[in-house]
N, C-alpha and C. Protein backbone atom coordinates (compact mmCIF):
# COMPACT_ATOMS: atom_id res chain seq x y z
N UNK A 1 -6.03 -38.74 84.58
CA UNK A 1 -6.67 -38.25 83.39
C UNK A 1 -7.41 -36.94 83.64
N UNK A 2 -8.00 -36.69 84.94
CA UNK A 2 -8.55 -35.41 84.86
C UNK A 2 -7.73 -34.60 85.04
N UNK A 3 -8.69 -33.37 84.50
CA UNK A 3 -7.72 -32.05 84.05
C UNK A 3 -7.00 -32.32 82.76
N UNK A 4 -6.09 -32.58 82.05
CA UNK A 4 -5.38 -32.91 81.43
C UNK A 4 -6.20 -31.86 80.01
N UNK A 5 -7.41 -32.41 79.47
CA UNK A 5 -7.95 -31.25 78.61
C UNK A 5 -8.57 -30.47 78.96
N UNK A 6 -8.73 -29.97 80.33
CA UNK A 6 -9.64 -29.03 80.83
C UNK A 6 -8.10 -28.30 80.48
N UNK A 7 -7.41 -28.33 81.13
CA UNK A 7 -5.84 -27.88 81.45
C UNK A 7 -5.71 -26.80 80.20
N UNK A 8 -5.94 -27.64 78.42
CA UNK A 8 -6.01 -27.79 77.34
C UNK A 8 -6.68 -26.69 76.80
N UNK A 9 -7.90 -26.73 77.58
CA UNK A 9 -9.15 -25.82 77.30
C UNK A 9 -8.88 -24.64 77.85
N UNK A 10 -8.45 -24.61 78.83
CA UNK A 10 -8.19 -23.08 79.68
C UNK A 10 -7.34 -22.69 79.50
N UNK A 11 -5.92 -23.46 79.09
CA UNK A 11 -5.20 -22.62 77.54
C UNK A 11 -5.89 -21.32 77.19
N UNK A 12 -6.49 -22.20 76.29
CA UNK A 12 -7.02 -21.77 74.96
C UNK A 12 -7.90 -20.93 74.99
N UNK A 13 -9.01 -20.70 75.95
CA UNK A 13 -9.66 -19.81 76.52
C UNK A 13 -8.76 -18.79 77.32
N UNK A 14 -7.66 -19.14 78.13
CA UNK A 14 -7.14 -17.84 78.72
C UNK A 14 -6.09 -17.58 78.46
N UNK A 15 -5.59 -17.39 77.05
CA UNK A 15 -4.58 -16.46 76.55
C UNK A 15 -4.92 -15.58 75.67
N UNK A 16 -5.35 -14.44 76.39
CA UNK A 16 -5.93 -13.40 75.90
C UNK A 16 -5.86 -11.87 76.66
N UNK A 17 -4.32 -12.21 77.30
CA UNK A 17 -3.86 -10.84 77.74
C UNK A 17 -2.56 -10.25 76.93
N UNK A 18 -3.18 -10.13 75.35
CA UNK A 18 -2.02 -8.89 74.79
C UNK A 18 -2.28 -7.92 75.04
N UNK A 19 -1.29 -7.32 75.50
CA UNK A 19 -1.96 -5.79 75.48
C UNK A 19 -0.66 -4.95 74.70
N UNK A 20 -0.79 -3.37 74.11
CA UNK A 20 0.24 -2.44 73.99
C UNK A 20 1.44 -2.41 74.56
N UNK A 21 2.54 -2.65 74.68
CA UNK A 21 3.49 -2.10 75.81
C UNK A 21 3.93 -1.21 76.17
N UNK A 22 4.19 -0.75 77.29
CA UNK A 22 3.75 1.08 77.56
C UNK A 22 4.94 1.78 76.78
N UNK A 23 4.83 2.52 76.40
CA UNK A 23 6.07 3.75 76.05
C UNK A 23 6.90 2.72 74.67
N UNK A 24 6.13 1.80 74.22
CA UNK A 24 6.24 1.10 73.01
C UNK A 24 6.18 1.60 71.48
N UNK A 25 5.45 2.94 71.20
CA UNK A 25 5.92 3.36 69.54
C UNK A 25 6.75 3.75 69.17
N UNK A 26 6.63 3.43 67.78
CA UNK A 26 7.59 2.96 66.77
C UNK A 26 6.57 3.68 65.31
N UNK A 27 7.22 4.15 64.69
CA UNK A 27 6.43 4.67 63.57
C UNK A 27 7.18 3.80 62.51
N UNK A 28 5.96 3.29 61.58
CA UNK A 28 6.49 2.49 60.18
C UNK A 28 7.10 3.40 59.34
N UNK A 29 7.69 2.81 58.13
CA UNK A 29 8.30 3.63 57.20
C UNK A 29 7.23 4.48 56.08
N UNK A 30 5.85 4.61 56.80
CA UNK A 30 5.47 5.27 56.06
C UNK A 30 4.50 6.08 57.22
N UNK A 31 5.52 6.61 57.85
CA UNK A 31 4.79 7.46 59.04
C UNK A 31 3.91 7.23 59.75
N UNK A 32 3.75 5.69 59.91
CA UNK A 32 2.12 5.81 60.49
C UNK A 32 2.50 5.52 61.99
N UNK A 33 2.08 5.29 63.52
CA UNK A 33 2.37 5.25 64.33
C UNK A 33 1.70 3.77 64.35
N UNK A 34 2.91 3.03 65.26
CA UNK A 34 2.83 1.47 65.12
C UNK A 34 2.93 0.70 66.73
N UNK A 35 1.93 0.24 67.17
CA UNK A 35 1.96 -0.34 68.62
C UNK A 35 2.20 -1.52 68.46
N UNK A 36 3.51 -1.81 69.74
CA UNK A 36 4.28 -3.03 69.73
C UNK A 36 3.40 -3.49 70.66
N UNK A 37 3.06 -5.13 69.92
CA UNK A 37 2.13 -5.77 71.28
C UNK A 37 3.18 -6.84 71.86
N UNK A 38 2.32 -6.74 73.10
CA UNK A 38 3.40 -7.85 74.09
C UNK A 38 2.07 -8.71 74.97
N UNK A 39 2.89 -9.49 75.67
CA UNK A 39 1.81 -10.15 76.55
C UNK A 39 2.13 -9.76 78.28
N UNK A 40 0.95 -10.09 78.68
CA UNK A 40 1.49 -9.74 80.07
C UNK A 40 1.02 -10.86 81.17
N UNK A 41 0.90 -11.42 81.91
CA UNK A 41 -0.10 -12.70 82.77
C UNK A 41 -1.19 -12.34 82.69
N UNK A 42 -2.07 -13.51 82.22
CA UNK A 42 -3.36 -13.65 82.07
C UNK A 42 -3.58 -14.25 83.92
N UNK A 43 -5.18 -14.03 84.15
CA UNK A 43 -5.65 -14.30 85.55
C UNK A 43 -5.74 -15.71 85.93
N UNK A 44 -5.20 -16.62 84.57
CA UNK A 44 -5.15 -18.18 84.77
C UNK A 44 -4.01 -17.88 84.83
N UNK A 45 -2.64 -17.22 85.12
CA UNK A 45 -1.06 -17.44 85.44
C UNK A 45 -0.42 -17.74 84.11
N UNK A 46 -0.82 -17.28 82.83
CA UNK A 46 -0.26 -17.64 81.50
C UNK A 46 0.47 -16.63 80.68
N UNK A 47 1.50 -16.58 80.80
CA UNK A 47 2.39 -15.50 80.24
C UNK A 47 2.64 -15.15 79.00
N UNK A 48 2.14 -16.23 77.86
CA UNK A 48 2.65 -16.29 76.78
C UNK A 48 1.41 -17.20 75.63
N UNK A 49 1.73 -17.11 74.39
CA UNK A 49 0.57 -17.67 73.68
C UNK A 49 0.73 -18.90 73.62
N UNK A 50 -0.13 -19.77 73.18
CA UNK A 50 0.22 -21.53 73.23
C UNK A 50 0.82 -21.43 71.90
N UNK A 51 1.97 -22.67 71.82
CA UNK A 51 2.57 -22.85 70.90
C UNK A 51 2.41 -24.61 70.53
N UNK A 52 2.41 -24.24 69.10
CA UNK A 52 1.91 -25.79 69.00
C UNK A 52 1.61 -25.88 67.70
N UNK A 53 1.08 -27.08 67.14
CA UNK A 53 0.19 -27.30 66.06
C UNK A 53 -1.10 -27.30 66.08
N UNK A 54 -2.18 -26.83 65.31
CA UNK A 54 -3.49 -26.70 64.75
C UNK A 54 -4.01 -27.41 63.98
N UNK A 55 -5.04 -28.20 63.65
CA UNK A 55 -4.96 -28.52 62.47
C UNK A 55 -5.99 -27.87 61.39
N UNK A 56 -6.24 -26.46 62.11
CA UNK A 56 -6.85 -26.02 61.01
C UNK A 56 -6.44 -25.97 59.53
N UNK A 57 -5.09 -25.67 59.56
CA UNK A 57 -4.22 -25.03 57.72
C UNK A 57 -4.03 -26.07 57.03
N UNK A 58 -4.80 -27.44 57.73
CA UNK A 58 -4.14 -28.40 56.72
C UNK A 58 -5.73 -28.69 56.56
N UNK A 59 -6.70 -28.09 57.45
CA UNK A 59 -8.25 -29.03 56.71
C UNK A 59 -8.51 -27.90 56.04
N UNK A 60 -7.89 -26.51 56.09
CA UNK A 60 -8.80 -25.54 55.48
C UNK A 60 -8.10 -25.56 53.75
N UNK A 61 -6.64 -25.82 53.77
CA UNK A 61 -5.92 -26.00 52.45
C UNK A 61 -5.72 -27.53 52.61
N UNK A 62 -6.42 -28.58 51.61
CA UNK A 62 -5.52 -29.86 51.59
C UNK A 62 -4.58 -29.79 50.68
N UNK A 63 -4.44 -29.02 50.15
CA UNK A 63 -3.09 -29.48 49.18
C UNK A 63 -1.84 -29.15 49.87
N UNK A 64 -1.85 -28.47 51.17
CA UNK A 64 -0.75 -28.50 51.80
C UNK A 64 0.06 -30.02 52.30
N UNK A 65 -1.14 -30.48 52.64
CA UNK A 65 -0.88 -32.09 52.64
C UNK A 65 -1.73 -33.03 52.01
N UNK A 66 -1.69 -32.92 50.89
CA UNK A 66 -3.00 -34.29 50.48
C UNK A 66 -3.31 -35.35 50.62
N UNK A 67 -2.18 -35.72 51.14
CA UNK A 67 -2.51 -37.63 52.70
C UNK A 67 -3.33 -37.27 53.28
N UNK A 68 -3.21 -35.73 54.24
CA UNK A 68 -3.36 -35.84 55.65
C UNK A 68 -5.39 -36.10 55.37
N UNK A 69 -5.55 -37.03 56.37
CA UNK A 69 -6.59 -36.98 56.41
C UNK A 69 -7.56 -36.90 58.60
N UNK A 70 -8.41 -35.99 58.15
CA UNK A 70 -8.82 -35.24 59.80
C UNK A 70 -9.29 -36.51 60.56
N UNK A 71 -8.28 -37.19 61.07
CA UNK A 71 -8.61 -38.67 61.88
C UNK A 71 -7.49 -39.00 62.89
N UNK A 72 -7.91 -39.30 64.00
CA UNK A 72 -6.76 -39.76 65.46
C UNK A 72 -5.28 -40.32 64.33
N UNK A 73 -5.41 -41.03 63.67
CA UNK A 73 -3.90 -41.46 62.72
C UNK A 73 -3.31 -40.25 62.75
N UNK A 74 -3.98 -39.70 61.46
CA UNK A 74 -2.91 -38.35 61.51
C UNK A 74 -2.72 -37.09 62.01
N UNK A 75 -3.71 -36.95 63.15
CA UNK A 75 -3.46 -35.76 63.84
C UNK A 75 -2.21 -36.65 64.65
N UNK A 76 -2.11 -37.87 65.11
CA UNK A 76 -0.85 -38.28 66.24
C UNK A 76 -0.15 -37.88 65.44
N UNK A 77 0.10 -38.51 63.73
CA UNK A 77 1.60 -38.35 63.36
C UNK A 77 1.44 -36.94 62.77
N UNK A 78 0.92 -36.24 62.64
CA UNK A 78 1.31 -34.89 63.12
C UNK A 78 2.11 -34.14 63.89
N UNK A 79 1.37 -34.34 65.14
CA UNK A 79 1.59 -33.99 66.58
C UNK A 79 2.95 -34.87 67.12
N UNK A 80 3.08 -36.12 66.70
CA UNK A 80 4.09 -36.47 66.91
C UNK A 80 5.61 -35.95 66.52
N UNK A 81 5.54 -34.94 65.18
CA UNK A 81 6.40 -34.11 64.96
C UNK A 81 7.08 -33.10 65.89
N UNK A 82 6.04 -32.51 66.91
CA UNK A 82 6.50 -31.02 68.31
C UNK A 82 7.62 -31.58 69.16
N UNK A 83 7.16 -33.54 69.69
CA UNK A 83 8.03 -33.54 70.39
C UNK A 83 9.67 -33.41 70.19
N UNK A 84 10.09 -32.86 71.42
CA UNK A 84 11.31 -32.28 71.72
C UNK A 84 11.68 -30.47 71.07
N UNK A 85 10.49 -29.93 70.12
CA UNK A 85 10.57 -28.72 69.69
C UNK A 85 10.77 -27.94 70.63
N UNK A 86 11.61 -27.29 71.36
CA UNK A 86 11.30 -25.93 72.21
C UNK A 86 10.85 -25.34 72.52
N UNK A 87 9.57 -25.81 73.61
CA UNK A 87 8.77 -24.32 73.84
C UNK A 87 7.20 -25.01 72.83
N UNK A 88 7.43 -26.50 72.16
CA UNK A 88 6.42 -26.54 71.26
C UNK A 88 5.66 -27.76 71.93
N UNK A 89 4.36 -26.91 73.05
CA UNK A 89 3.65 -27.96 73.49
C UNK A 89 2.02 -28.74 73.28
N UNK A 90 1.63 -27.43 72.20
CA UNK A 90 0.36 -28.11 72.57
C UNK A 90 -0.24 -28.60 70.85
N UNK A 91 -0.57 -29.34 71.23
CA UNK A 91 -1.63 -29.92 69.86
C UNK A 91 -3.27 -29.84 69.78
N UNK A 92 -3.68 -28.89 69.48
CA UNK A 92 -5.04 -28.44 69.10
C UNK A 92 -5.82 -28.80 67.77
N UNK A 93 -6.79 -29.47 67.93
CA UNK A 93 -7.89 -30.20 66.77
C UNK A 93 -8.74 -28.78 66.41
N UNK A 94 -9.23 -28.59 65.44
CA UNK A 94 -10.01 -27.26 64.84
C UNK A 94 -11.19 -28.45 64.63
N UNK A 95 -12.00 -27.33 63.94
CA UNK A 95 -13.62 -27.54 64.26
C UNK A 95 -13.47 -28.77 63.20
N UNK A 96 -14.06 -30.22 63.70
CA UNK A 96 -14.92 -31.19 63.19
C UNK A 96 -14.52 -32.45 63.79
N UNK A 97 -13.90 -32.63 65.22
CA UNK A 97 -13.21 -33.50 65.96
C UNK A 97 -14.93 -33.91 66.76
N UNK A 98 -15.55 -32.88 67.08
CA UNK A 98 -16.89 -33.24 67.48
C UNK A 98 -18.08 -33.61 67.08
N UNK A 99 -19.07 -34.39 67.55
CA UNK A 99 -20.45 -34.49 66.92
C UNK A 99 -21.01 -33.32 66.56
N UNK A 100 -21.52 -33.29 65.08
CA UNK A 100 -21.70 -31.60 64.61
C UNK A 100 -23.18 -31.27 64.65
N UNK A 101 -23.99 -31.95 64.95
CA UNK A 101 -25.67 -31.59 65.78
C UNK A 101 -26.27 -31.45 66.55
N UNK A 102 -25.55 -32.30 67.94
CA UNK A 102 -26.29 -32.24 68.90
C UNK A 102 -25.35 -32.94 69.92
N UNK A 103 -25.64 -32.81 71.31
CA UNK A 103 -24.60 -33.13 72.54
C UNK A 103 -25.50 -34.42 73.24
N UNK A 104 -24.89 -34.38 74.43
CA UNK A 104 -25.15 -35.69 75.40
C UNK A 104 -26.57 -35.00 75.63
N UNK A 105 -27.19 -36.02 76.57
CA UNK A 105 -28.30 -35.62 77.27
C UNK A 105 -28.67 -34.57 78.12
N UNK A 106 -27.64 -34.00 78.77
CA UNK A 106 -27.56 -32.67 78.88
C UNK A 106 -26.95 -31.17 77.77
N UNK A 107 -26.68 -31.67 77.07
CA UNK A 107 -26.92 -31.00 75.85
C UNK A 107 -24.82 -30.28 75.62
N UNK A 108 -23.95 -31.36 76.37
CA UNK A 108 -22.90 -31.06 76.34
C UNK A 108 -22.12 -31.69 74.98
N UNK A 109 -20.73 -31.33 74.69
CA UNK A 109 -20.55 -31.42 73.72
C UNK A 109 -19.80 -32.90 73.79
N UNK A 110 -20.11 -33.48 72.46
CA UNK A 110 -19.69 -34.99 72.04
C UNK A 110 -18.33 -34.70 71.29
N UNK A 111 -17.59 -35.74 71.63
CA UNK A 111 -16.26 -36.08 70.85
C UNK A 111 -17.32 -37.11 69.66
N UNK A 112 -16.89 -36.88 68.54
CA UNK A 112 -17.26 -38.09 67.28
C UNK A 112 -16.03 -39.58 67.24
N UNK A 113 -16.81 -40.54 67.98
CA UNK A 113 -16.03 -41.45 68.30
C UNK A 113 -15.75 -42.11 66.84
N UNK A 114 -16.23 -41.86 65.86
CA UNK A 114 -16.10 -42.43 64.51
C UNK A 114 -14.66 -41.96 63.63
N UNK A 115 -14.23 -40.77 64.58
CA UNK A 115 -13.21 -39.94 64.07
C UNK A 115 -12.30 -39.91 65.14
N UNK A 116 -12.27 -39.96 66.08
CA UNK A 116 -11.35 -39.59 67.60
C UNK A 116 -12.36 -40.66 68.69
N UNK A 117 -10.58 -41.04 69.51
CA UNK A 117 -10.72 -41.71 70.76
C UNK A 117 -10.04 -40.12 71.84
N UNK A 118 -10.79 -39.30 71.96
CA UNK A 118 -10.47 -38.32 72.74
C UNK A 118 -9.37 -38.66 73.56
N UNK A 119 -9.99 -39.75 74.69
CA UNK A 119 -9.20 -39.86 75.89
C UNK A 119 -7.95 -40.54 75.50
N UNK A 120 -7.87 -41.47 74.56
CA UNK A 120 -6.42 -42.08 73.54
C UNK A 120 -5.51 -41.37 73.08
N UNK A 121 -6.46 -40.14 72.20
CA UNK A 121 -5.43 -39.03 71.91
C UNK A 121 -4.82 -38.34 72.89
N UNK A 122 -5.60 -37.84 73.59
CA UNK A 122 -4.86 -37.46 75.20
C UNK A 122 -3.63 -38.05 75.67
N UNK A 123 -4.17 -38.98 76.13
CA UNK A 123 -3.45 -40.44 77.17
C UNK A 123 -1.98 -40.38 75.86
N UNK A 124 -2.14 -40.32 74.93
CA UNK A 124 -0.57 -40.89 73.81
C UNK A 124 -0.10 -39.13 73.77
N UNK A 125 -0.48 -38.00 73.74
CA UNK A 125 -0.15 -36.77 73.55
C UNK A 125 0.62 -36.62 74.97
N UNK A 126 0.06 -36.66 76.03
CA UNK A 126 0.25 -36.54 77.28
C UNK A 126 1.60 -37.24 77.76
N UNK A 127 1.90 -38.27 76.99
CA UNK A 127 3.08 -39.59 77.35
C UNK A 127 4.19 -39.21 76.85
N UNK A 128 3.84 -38.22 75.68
CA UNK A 128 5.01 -36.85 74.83
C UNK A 128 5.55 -36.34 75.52
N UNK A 129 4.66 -35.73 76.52
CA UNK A 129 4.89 -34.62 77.17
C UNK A 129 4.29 -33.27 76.37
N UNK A 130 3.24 -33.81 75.48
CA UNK A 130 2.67 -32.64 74.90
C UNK A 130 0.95 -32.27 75.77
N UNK A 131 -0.08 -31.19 75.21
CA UNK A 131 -1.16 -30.60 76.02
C UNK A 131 -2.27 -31.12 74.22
N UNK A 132 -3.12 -31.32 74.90
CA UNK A 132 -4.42 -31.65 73.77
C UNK A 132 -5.21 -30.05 73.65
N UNK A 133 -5.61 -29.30 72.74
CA UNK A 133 -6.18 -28.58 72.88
C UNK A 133 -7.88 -28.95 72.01
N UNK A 134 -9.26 -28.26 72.25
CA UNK A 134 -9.84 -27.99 71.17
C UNK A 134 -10.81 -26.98 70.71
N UNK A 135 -11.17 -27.04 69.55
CA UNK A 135 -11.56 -26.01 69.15
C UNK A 135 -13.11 -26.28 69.23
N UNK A 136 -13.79 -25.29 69.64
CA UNK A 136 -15.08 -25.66 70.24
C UNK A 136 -16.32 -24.04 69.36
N UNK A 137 -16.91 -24.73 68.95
CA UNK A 137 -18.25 -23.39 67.83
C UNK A 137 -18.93 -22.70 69.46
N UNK A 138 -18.68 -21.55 69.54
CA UNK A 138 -19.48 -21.38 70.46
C UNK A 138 -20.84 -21.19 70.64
N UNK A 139 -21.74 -21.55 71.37
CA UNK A 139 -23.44 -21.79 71.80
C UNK A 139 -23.58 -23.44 71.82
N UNK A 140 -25.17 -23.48 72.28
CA UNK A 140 -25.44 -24.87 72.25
C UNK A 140 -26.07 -25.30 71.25
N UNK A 141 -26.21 -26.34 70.81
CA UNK A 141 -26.89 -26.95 69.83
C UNK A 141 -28.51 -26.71 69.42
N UNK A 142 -28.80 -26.13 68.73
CA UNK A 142 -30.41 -25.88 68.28
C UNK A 142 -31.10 -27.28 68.96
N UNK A 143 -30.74 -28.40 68.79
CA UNK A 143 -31.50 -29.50 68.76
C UNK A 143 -31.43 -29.85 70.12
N UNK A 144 -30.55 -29.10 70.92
CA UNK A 144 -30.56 -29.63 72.51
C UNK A 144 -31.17 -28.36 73.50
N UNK A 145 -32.34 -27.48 72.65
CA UNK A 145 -33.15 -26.68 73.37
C UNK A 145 -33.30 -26.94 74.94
N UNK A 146 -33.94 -27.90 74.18
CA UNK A 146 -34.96 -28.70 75.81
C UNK A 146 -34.59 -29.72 76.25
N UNK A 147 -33.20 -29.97 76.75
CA UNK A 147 -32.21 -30.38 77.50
C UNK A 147 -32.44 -30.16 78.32
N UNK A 148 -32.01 -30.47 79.44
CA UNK A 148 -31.79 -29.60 80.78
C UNK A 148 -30.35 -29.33 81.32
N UNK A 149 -29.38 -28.45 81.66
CA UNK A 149 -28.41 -28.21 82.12
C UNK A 149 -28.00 -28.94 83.06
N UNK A 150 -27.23 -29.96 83.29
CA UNK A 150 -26.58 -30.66 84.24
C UNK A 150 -26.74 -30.24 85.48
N UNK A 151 -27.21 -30.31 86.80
CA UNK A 151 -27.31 -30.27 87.98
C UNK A 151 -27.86 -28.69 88.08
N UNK A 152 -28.70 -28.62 87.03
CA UNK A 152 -30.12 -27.65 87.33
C UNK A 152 -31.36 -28.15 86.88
N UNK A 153 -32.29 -26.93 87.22
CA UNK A 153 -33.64 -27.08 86.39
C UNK A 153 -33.99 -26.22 85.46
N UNK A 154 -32.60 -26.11 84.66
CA UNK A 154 -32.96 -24.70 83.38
C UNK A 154 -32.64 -25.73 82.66
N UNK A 155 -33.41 -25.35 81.53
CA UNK A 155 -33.43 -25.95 80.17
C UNK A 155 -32.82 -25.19 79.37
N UNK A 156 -31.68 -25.07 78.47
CA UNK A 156 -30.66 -25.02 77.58
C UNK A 156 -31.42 -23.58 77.02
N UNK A 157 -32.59 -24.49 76.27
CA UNK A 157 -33.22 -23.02 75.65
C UNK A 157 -33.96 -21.83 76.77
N UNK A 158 -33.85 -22.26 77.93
CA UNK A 158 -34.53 -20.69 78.61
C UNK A 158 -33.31 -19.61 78.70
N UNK A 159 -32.46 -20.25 78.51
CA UNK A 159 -30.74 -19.17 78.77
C UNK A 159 -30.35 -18.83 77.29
N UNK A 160 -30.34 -20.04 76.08
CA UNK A 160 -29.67 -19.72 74.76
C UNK A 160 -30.37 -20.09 73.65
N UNK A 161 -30.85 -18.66 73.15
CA UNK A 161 -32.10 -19.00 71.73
C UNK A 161 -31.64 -18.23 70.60
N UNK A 162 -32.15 -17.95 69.31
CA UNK A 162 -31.98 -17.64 68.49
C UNK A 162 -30.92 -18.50 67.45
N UNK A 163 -30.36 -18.53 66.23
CA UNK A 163 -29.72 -19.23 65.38
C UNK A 163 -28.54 -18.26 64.68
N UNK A 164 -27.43 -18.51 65.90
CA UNK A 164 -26.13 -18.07 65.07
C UNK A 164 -25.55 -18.40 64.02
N UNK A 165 -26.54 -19.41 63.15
CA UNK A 165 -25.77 -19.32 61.94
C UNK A 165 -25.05 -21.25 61.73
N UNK A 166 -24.63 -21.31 63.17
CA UNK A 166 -24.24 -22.82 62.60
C UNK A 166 -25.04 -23.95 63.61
N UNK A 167 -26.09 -23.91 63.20
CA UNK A 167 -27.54 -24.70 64.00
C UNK A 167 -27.02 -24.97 65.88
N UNK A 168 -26.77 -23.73 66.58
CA UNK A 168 -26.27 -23.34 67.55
C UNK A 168 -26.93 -22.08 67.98
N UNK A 169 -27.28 -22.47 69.18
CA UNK A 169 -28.13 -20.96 69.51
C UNK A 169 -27.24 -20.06 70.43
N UNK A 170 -27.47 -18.96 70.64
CA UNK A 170 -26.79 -17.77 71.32
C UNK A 170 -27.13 -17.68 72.73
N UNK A 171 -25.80 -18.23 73.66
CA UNK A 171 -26.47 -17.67 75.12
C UNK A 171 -26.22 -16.33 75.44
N UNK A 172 -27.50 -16.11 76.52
CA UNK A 172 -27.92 -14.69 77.17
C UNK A 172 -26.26 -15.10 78.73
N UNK A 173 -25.19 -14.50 78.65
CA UNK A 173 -24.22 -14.00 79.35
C UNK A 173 -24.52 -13.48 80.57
N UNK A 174 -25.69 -12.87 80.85
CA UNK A 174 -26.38 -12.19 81.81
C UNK A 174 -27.11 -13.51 82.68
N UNK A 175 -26.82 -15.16 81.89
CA UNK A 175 -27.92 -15.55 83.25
C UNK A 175 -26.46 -16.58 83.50
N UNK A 176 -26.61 -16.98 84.72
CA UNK A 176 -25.62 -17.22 85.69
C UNK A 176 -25.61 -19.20 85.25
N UNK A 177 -27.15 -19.77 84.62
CA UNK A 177 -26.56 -20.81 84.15
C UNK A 177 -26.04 -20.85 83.10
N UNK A 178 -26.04 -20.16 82.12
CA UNK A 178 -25.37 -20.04 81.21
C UNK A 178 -23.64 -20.53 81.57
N UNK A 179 -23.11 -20.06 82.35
CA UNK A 179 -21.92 -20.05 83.58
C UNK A 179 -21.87 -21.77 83.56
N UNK A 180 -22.81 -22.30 84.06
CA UNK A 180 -23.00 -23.35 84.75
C UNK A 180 -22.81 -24.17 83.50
N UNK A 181 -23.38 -24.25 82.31
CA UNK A 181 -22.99 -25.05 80.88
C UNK A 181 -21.89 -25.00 80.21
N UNK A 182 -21.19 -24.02 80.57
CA UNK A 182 -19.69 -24.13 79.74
C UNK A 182 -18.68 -24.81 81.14
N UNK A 183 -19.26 -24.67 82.52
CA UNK A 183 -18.59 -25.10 83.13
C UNK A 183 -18.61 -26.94 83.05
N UNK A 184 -19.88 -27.34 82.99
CA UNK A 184 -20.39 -28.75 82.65
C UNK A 184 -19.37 -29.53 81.46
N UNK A 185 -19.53 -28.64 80.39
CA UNK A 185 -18.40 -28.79 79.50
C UNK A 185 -17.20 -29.02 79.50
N UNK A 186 -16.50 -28.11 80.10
CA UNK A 186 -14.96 -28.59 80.91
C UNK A 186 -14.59 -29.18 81.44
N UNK A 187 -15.57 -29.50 82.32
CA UNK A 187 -15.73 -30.96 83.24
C UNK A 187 -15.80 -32.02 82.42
N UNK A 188 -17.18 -32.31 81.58
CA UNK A 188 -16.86 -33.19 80.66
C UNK A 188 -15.56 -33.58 80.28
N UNK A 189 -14.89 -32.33 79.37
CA UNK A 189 -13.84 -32.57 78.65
C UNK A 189 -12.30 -32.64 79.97
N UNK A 190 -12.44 -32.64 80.93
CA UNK A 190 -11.62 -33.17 82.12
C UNK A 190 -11.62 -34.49 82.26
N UNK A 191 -12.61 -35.24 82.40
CA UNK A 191 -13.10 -36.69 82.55
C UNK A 191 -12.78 -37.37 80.99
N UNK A 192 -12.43 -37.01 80.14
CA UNK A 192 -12.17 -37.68 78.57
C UNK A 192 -10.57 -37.91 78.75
């Protein structure tokens, strides 16, 4: 079981080497000069974008599916659609698969067991031969200030303060535990 959504996670976090391709323009039909993007290996060894299902387009439009409802049922029979697709491996949950206030005791992020058996969805995705991905709000939780960071003595809020907007505060990038909480996280979500 470990790794399996860390695997998932670092996807999703490291496909993010498009770049231009050299000696690549092409001008549109209305003269404008047009850069062909391509990908090239990312520093996690990833050549290409994840391919898969989301389930953002079906929570953000329901009338695309008006059954579907955002719960382990139908994200499987969803996801159960990729297998054998070509090239179509991963199945990624969009924002509300998690507890939406506040994390564990170290202030990491919760799967909402009322909605998802994380490690179930995994464990049956995985038996596909498909990858779990998820979609994660970035900062920590307003309400898990004064936490303490897993195998330190910084408290959540001495690294990430202020209110981005979705009761989540903003970490300072510049302090090295900051590093240490998203790594806690992955780990977490390795062990699920």
């Amino acid at each position: 079981m470990t790794g399996r959504l860390l695997s998932a996670l670092v996807l999703g976090l490291g496909v993010t080497g498009t770049v231009a391709a050299p000696n690549a323009k092409r001008t549109s039909s209305h003269g404008h000069q047009l850069k062909i993007i391509s990908y090239k290996e990312t520093p996690n060894g990833f050549r290409s974008s994840a391919r898969g299902w989301n389930s953002f387009g079906i929570q953000a439009n329901p009338l695309t599916l008006p059954s579907f409802k955002f719960d382990q049922e139908h994200v499987i029979e969803q996801c159960d659609h990729l297998v054998g697709l070509p090239g179509y491996d991963t199945c990624s949950l969009d924002s509300g698969w998690s507890v939406g206030d506040h994390g564990d005791e170290y202030g990491r992020i919760l799967y909402d067991n009322t909605t998802f058996n994380i490690p179930a969805l995994a464990d049956h995705l995985h038996s596909k031969g498909l990858k779990l991905g998820v979609y994660i709000v970035p900062g920590a939780f307003l309400e898990d200030v004064n936490k303490t960071i897993i195998h330190t003595n910084t408290k959540i809020g001495d690294v990430c303060h202020g209110n981005e907007g979705l009761i989540r505060c903003i970490f300072d990038y510049t302090r090295h535990e900051t590093q240490l909480w998203h790594n806690s996280c992955a780990d977490q979500f390795a062990k699920w």
